[in-house]
PDB file of N, CA and C in Angstrom:
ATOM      1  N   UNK A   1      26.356 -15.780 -10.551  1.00  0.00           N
ATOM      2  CA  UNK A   1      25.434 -16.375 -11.507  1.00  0.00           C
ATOM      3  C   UNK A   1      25.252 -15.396 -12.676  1.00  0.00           C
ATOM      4  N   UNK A   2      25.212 -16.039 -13.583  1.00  0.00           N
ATOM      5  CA  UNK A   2      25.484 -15.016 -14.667  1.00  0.00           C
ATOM      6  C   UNK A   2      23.869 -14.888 -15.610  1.00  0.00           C
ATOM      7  N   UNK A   3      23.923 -13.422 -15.668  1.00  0.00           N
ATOM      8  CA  UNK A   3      22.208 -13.509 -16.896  1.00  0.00           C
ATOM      9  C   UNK A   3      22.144 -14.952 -17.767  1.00  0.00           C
ATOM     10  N   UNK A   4      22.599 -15.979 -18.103  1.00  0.00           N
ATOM     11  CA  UNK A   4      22.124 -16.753 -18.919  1.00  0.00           C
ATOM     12  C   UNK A   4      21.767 -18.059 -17.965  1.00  0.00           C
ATOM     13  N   UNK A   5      22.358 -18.284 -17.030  1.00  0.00           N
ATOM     14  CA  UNK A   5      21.911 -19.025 -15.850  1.00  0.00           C
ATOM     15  C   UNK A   5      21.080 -18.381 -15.149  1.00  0.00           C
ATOM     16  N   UNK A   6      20.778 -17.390 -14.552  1.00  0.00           N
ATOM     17  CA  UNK A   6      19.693 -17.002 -14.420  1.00  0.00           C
ATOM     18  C   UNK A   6      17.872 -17.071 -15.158  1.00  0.00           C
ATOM     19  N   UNK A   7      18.574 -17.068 -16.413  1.00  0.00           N
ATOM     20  CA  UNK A   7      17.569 -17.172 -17.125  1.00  0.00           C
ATOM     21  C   UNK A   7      17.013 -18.615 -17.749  1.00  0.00           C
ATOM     22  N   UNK A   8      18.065 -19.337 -17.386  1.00  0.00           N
ATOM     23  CA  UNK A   8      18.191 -20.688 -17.305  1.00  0.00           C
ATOM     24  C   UNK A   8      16.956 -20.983 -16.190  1.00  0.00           C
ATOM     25  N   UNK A   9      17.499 -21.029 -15.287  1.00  0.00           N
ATOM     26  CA  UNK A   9      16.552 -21.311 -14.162  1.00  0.00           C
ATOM     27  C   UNK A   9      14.831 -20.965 -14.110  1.00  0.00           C
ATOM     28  N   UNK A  10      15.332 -19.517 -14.594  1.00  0.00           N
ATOM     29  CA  UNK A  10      13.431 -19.112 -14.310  1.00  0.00           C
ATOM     30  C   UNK A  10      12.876 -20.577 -15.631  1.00  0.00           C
ATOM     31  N   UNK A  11      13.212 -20.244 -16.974  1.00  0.00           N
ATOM     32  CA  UNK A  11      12.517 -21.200 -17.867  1.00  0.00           C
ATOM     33  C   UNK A  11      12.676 -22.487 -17.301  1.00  0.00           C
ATOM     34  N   UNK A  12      13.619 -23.257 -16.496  1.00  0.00           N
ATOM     35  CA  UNK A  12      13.066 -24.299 -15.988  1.00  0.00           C
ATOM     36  C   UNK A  12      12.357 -24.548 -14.948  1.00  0.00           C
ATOM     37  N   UNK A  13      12.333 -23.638 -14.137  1.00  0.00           N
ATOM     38  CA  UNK A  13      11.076 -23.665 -13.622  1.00  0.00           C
ATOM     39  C   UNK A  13       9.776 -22.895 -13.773  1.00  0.00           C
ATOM     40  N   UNK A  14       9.803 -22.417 -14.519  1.00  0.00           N
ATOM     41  CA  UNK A  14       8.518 -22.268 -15.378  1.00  0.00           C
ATOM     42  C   UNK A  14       8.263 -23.561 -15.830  1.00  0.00           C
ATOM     43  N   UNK A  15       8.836 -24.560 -16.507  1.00  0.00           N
ATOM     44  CA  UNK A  15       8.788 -25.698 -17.420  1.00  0.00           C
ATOM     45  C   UNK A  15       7.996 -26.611 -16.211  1.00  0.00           C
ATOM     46  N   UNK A  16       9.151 -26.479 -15.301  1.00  0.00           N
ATOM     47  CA  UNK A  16       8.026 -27.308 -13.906  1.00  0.00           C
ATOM     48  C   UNK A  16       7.102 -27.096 -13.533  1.00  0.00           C
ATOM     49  N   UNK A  17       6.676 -25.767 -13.210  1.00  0.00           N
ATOM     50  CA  UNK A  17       5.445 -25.044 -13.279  1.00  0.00           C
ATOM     51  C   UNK A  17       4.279 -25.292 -14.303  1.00  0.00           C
ATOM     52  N   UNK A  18       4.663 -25.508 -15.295  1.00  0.00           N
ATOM     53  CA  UNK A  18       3.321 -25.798 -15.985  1.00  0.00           C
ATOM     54  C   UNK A  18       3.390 -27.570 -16.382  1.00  0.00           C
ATOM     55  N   UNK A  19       4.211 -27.594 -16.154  1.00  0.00           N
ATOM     56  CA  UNK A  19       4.329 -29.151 -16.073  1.00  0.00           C
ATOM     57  C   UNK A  19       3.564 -30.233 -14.139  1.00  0.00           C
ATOM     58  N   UNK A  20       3.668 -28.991 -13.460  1.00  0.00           N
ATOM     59  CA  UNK A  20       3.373 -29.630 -12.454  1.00  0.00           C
ATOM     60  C   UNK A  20       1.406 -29.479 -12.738  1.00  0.00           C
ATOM     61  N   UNK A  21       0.928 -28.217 -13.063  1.00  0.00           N
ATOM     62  CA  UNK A  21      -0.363 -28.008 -13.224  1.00  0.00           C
ATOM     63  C   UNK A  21      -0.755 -28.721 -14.171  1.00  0.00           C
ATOM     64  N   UNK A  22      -0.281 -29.121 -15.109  1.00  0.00           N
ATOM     65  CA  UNK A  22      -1.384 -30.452 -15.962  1.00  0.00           C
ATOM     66  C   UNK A  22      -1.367 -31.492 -15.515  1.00  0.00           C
ATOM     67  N   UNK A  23      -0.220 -32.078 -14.490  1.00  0.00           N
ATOM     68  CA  UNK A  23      -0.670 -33.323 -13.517  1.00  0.00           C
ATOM     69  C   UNK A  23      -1.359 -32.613 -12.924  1.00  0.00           C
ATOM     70  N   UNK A  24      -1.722 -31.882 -12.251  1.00  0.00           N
ATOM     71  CA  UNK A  24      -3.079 -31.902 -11.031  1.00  0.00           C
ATOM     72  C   UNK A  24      -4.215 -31.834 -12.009  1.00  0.00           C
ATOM     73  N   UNK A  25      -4.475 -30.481 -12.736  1.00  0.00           N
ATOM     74  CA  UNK A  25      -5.497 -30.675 -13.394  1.00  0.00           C
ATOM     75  C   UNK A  25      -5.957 -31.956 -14.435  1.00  0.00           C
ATOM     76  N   UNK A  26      -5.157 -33.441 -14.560  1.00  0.00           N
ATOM     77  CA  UNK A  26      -5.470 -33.700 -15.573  1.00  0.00           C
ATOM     78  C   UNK A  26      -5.654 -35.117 -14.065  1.00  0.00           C
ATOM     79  N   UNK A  27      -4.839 -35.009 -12.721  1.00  0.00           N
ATOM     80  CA  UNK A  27      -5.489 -36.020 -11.512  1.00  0.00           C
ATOM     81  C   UNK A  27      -7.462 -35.512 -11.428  1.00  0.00           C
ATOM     82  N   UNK A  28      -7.316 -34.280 -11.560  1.00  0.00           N
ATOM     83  CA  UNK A  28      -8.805 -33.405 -10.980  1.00  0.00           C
ATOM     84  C   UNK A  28      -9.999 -33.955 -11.930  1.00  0.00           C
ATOM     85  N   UNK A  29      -9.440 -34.424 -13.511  1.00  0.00           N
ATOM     86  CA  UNK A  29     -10.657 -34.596 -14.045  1.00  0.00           C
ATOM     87  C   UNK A  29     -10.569 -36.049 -14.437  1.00  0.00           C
ATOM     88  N   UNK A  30      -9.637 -36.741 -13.563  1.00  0.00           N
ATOM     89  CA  UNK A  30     -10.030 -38.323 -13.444  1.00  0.00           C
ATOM     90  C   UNK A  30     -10.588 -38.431 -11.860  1.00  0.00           C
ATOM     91  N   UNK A  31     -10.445 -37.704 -11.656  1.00  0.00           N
ATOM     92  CA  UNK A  31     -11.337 -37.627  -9.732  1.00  0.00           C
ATOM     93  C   UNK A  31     -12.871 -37.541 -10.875  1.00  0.00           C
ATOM     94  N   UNK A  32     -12.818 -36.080 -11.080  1.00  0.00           N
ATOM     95  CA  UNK A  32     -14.163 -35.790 -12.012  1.00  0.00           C
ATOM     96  C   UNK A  32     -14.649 -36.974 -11.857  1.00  0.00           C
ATOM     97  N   UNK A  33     -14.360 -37.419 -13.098  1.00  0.00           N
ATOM     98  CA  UNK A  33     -14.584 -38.781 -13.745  1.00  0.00           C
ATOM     99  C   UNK A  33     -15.498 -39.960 -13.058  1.00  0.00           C
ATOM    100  N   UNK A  34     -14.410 -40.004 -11.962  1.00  0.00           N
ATOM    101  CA  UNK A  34     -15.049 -41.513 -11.354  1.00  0.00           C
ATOM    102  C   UNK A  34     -16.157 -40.703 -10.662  1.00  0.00           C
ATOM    103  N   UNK A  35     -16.044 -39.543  -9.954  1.00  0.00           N
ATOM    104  CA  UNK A  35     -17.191 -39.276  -9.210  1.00  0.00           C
ATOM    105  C   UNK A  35     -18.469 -39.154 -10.281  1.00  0.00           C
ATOM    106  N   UNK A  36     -18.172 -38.536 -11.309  1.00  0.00           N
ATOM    107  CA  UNK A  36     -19.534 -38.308 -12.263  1.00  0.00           C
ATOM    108  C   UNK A  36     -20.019 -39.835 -12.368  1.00  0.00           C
ATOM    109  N   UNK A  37     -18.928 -40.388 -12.933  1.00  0.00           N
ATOM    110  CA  UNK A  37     -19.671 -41.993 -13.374  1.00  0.00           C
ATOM    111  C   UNK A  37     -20.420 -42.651 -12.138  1.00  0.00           C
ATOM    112  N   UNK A  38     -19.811 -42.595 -11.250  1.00  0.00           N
ATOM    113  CA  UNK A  38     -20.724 -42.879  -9.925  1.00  0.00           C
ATOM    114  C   UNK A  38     -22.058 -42.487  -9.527  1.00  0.00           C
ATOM    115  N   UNK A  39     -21.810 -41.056  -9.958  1.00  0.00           N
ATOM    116  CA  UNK A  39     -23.497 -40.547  -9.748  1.00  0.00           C
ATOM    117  C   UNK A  39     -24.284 -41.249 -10.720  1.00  0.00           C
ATOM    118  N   UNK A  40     -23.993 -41.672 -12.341  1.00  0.00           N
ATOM    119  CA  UNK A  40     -24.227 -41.897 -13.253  1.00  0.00           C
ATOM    120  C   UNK A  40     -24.369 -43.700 -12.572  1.00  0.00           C
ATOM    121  N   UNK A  41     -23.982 -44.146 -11.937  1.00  0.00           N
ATOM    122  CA  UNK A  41     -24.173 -45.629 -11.435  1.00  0.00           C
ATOM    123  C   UNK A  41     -23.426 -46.763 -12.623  1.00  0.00           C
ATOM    124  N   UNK A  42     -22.332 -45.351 -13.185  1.00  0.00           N
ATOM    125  CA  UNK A  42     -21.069 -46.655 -13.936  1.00  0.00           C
ATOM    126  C   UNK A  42     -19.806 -46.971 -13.015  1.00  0.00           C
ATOM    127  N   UNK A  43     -19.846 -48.243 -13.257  1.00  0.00           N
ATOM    128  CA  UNK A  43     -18.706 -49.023 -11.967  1.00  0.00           C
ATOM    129  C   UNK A  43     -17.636 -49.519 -12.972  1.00  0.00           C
ATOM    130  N   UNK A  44     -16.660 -49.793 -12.426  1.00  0.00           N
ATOM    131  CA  UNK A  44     -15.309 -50.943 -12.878  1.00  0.00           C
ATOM    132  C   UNK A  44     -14.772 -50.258 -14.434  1.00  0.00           C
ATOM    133  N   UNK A  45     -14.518 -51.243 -14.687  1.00  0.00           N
ATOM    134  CA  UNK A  45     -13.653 -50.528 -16.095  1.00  0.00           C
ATOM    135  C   UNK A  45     -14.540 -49.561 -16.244  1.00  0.00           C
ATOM    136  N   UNK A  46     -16.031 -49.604 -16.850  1.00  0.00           N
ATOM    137  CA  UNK A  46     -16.814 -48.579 -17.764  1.00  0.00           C
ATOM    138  C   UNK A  46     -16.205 -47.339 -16.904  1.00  0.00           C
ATOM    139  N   UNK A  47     -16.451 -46.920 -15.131  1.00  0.00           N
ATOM    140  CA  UNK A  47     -16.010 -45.515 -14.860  1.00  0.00           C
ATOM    141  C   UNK A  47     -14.433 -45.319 -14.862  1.00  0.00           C
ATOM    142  N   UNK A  48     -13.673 -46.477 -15.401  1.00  0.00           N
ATOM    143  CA  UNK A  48     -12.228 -45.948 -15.503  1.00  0.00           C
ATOM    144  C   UNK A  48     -12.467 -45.255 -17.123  1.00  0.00           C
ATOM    145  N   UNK A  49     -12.866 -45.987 -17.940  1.00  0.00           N
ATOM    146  CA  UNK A  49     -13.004 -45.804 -19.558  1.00  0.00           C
ATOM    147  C   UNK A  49     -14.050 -44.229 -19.134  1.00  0.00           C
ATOM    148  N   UNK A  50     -14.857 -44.149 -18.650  1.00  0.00           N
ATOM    149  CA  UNK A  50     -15.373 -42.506 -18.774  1.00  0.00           C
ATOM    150  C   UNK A  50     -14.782 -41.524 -17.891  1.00  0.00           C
ATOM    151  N   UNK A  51     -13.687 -42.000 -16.701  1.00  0.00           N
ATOM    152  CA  UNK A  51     -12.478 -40.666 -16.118  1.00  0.00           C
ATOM    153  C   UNK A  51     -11.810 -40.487 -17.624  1.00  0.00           C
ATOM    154  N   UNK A  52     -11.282 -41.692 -18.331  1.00  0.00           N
ATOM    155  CA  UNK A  52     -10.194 -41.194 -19.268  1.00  0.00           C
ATOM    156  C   UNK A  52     -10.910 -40.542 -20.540  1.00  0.00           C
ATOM    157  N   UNK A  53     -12.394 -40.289 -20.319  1.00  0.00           N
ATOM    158  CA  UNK A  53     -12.855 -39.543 -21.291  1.00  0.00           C
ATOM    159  C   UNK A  53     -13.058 -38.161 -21.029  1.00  0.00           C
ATOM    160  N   UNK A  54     -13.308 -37.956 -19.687  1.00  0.00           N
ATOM    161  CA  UNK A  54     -13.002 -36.719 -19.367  1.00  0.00           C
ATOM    162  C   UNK A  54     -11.775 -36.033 -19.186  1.00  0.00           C
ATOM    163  N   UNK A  55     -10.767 -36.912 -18.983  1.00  0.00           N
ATOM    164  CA  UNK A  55      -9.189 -36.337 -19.067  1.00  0.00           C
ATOM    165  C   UNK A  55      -9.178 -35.980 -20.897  1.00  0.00           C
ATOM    166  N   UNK A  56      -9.902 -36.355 -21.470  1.00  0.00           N
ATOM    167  CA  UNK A  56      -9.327 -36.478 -22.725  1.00  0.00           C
ATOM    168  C   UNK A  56     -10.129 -35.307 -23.127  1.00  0.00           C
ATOM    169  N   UNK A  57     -11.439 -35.150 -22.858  1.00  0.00           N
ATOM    170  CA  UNK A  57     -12.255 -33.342 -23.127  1.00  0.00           C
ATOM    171  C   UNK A  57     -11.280 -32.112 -23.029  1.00  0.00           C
ATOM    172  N   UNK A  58     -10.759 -32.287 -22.001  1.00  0.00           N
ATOM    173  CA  UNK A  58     -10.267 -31.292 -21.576  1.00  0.00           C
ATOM    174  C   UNK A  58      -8.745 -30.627 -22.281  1.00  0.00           C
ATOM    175  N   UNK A  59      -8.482 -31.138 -23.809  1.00  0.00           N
ATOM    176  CA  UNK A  59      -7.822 -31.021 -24.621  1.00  0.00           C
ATOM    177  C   UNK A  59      -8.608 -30.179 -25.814  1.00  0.00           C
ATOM    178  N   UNK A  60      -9.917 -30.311 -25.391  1.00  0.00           N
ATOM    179  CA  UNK A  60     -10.262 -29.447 -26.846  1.00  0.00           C
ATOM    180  C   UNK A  60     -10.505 -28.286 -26.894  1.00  0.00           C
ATOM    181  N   UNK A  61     -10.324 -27.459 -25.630  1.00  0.00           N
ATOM    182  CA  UNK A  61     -10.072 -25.791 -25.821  1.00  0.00           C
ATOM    183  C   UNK A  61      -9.281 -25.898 -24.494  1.00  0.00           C
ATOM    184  N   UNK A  62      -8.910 -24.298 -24.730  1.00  0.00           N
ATOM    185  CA  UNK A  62      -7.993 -23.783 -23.161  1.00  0.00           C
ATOM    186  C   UNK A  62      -9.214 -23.403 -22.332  1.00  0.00           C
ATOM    187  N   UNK A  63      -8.811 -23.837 -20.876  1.00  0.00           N
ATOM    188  CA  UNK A  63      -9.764 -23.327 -20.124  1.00  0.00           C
ATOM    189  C   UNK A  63     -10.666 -24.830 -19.368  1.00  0.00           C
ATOM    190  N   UNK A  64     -11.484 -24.829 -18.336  1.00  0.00           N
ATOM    191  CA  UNK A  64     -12.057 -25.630 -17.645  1.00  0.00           C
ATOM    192  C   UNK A  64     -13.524 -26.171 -18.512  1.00  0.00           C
ATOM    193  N   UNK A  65     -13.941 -25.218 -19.262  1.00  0.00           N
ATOM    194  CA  UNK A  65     -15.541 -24.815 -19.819  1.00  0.00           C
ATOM    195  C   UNK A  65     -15.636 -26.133 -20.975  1.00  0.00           C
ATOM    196  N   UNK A  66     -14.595 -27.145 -21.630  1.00  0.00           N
ATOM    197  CA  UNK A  66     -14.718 -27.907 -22.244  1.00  0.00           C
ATOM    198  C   UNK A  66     -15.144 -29.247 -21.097  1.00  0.00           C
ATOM    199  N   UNK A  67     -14.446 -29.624 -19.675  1.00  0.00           N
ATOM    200  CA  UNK A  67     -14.961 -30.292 -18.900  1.00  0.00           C
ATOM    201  C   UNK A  67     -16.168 -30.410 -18.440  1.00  0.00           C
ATOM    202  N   UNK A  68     -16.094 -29.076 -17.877  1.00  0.00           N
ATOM    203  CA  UNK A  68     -17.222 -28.732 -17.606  1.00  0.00           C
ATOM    204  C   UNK A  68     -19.044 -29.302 -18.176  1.00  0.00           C
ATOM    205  N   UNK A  69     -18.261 -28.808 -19.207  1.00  0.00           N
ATOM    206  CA  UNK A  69     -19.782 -29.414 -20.554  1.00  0.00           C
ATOM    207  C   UNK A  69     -19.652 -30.622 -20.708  1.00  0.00           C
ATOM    208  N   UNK A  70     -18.570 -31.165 -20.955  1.00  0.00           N
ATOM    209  CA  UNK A  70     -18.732 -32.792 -21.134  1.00  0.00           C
ATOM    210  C   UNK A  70     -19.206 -33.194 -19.741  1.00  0.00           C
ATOM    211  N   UNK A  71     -19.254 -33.294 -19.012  1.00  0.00           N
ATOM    212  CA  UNK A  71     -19.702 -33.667 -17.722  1.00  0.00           C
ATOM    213  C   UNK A  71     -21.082 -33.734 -17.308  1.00  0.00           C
ATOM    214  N   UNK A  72     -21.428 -32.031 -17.138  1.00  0.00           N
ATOM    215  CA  UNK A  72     -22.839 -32.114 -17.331  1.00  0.00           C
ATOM    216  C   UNK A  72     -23.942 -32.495 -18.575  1.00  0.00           C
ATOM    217  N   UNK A  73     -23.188 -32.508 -19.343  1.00  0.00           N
ATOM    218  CA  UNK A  73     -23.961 -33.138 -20.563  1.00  0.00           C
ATOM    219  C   UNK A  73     -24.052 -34.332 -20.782  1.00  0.00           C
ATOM    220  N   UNK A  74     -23.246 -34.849 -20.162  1.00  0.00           N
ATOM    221  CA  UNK A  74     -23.604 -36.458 -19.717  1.00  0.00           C
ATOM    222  C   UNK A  74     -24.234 -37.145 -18.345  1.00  0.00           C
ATOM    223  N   UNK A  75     -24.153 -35.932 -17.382  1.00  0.00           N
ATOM    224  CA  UNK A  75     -25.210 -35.899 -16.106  1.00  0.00           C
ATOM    225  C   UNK A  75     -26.452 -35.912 -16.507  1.00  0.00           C
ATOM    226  N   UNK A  76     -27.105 -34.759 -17.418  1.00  0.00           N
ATOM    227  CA  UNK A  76     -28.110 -34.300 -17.646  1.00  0.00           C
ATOM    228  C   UNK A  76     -28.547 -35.404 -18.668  1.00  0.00           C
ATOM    229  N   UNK A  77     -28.215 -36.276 -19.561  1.00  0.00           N
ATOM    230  CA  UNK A  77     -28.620 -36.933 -20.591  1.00  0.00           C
ATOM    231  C   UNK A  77     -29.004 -38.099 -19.769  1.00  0.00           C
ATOM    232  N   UNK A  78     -28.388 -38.291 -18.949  1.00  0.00           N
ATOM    233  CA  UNK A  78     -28.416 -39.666 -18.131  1.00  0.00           C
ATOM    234  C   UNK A  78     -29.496 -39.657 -16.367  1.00  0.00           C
ATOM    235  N   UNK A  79     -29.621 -38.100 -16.764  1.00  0.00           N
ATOM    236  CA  UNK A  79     -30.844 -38.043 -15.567  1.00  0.00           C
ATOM    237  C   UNK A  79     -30.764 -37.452 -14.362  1.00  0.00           C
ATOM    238  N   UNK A  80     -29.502 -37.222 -13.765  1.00  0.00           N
ATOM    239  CA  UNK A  80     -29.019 -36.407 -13.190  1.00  0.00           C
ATOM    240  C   UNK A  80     -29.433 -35.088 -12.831  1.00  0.00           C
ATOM    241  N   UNK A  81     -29.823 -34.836 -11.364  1.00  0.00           N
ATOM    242  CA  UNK A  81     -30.099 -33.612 -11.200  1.00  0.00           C
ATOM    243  C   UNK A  81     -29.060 -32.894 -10.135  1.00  0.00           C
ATOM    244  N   UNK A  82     -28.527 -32.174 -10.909  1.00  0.00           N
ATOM    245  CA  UNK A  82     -27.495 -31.669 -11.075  1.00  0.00           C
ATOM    246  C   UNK A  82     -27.456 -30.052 -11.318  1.00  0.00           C
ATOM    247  N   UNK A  83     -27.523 -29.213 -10.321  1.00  0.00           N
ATOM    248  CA  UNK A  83     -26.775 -27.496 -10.544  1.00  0.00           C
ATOM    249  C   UNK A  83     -25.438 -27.622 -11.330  1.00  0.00           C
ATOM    250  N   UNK A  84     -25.500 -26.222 -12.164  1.00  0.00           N
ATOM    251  CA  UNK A  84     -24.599 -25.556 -12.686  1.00  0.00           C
ATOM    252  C   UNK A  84     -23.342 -25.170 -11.310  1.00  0.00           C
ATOM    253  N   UNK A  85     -23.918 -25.205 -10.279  1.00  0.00           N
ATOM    254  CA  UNK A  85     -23.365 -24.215  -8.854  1.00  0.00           C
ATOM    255  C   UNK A  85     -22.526 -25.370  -8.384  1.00  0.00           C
ATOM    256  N   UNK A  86     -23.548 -26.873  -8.323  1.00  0.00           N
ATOM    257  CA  UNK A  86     -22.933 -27.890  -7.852  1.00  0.00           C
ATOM    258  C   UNK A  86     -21.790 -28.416  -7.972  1.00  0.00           C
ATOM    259  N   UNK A  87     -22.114 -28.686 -10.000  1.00  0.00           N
ATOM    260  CA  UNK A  87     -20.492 -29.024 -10.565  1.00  0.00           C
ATOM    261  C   UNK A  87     -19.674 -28.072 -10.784  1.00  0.00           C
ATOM    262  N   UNK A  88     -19.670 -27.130 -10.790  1.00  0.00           N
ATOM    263  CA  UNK A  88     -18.318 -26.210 -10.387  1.00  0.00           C
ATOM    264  C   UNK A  88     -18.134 -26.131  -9.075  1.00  0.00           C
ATOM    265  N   UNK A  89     -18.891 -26.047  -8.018  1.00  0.00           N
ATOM    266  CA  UNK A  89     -18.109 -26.245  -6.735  1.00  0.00           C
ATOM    267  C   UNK A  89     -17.521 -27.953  -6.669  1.00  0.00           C
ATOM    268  N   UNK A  90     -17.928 -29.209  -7.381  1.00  0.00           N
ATOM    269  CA  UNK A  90     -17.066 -30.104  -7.222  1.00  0.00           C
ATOM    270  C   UNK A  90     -15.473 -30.257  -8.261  1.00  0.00           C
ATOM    271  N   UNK A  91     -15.778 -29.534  -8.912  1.00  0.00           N
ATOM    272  CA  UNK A  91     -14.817 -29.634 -10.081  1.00  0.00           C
ATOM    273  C   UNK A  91     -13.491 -28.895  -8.812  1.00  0.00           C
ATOM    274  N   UNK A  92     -13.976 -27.559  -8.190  1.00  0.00           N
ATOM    275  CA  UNK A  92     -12.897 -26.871  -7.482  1.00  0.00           C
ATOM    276  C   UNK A  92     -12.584 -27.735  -6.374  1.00  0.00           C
ATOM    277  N   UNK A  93     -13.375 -28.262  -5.607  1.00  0.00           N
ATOM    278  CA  UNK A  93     -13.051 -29.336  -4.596  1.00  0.00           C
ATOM    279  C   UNK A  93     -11.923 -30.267  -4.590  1.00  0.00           C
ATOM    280  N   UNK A  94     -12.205 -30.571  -6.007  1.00  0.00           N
ATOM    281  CA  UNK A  94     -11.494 -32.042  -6.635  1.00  0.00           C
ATOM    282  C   UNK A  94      -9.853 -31.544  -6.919  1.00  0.00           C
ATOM    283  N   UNK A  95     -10.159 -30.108  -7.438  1.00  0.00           N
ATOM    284  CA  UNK A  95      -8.787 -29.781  -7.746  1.00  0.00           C
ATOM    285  C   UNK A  95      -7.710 -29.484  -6.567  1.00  0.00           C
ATOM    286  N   UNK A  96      -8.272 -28.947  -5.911  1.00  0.00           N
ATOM    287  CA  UNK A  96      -7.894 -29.023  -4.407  1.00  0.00           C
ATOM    288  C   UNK A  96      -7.036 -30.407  -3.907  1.00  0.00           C
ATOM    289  N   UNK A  97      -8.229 -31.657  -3.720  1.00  0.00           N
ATOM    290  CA  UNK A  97      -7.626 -32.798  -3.305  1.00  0.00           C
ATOM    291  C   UNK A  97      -6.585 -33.712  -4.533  1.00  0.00           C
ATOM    292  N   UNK A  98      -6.768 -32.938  -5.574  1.00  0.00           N
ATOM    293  CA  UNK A  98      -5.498 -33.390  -6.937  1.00  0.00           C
ATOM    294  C   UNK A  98      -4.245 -33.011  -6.428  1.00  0.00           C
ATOM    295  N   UNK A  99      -4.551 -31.545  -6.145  1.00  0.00           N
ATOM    296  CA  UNK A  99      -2.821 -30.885  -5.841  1.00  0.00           C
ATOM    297  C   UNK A  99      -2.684 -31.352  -4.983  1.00  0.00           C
ATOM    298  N   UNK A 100      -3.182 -31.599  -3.965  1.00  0.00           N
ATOM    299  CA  UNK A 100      -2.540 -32.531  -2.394  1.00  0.00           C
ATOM    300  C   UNK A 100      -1.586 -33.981  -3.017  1.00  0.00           C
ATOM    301  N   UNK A 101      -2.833 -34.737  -3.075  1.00  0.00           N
ATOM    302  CA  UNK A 101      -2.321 -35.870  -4.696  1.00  0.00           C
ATOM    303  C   UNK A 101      -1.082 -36.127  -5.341  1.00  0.00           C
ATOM    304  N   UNK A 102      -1.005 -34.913  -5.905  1.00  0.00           N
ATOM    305  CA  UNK A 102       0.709 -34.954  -6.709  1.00  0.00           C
ATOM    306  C   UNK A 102       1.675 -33.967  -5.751  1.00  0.00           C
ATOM    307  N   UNK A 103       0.995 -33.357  -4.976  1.00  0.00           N
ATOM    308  CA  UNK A 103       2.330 -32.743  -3.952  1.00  0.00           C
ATOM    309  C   UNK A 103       2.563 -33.673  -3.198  1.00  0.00           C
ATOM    310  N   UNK A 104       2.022 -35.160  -2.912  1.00  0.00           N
ATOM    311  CA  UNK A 104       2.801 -36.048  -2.193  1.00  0.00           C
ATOM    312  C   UNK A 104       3.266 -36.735  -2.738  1.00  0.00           C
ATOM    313  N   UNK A 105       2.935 -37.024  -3.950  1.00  0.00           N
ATOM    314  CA  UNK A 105       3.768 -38.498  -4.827  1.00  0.00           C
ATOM    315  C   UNK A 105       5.246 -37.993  -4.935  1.00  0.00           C
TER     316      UNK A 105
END
């Protein structure tokens, strides 16, 4: 195998590699989603239309901390009592049962 196939390989799987982590993370914050809207007591389309609003937060900086806020800021507006401790231990939960998720599809 020669250095340029070698190097072949790592960049494609790197390519898979970060290609496999924005399907989980982007399954994790449509889990988010429906679970927030649920607490929130939105059903049927409306909690499909607010998972795909939280998949869609999570484009406006690097990092979890843009979900994060959209989430609880729509917990908290809507009445929700809700820890800081809580939704980050569900956010990690969720990501958990995401990667299971797309490691079987």
């Amino acid at each position: 195998m020669s250095f340029n196939d070698r190097e072949k390989a790592f960049e494609d799987k790197y390519k898979h590699d970060q290609e496999l982590q924005f399907r989980v993370e982007a399954r994790r914050n449509k889990l988010l989603g429906l679970w927030a809207a649920e607490m929130m007591d939105i059903t049927g389309q409306a909690a499909d239309a607010y998972a795909k609003e939280v998949i869609a937060a999570d484009f406006e900086e690097v990092g979890h901390e843009d979900v994060y806020r959209k989430v609880m800021g729509d917990l908290t507006d809507k009445g929700v009592d809700i820890s800081e401790h809580k939704l980050r231990k569900k956010m990690d939960e969720l990501l958990e049962v995401a990667k299971q998720q797309v490691m079987s599809e």
